[in-house]
C-alpha atoms as a PDB file:
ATOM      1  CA  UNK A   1       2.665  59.168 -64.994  1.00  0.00           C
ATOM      2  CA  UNK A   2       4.568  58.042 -61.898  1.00  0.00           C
ATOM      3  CA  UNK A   3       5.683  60.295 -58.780  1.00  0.00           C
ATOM      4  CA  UNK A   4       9.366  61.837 -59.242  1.00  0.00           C
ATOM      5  CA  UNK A   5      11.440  61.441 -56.344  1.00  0.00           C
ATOM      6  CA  UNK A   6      11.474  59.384 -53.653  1.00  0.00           C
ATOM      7  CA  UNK A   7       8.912  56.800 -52.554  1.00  0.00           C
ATOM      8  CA  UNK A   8       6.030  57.353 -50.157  1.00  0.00           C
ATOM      9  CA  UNK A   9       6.907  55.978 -47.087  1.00  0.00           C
ATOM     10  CA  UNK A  10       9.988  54.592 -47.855  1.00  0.00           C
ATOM     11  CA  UNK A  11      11.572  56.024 -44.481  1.00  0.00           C
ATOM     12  CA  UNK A  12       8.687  55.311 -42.279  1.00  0.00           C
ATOM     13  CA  UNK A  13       8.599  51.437 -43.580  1.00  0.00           C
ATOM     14  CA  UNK A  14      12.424  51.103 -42.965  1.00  0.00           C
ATOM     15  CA  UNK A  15      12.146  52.393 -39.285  1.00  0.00           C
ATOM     16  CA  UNK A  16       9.615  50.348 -38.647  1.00  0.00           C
ATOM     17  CA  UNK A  17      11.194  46.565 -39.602  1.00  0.00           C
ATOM     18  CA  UNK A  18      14.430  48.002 -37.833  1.00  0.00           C
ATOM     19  CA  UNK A  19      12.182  48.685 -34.469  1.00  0.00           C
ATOM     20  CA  UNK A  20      10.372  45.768 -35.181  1.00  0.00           C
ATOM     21  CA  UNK A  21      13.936  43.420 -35.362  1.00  0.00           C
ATOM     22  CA  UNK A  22      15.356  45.196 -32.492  1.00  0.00           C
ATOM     23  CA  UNK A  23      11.989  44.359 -30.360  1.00  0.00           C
ATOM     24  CA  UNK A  24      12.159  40.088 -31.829  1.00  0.00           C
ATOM     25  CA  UNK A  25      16.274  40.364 -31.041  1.00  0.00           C
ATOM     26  CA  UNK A  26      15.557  41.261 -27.198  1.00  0.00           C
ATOM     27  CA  UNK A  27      12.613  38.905 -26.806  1.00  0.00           C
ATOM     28  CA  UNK A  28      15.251  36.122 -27.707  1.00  0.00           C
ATOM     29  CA  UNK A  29      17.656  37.458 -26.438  1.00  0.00           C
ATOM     30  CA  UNK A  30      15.881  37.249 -22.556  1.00  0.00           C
ATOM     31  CA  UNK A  31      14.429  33.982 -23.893  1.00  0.00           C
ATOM     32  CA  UNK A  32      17.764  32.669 -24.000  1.00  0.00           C
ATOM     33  CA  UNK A  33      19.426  34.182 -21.144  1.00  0.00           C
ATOM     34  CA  UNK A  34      16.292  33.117 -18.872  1.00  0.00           C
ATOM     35  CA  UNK A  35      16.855  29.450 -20.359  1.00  0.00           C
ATOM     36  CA  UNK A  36      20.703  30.038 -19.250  1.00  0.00           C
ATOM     37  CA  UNK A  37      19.655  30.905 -15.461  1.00  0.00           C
ATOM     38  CA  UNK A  38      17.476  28.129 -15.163  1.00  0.00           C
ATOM     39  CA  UNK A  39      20.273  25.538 -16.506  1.00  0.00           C
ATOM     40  CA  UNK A  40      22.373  26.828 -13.981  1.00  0.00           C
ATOM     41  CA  UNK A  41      20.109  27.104 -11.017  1.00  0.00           C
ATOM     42  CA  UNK A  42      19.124  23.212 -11.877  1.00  0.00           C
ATOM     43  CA  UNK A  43      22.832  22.465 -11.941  1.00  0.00           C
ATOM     44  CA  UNK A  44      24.080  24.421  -8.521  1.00  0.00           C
ATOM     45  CA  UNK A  45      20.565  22.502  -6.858  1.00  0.00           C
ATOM     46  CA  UNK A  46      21.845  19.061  -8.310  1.00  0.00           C
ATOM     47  CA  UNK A  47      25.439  20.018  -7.081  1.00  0.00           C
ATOM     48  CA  UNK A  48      24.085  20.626  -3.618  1.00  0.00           C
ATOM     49  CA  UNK A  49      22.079  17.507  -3.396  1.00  0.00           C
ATOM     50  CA  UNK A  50      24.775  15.737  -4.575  1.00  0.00           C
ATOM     51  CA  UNK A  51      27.275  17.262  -1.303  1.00  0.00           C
ATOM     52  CA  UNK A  52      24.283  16.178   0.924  1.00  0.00           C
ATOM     53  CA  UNK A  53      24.331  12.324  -0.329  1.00  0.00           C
END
């Protein structure tokens, strides 16, 4: 016969993919904002070399 109640684990497995999400949303998350720094750091160097020519 099957367990009564609630299933085993069923807490443990649901804190676990909502660590795991929150750990793949900040990886992207600096992913993206690193990718935003570098656009912009390209952008105020091509602006500069542009003032020089």
């Amino acid at each position: 016969m099957p367990k009564k109640g609630k299933a085993k684990n069923t807490a443990n497995k649901a804190k676990h993919t909502r660590l795991m999400k929150q750990k793949e949303n900040k990886v992207k998350l600096e992913k993206q904002r690193n990718k935003e720094r570098l656009k912009a750091l390209v952008k105020k160097i091509n602006e500069q070399k542009e003032k020089k020519n």
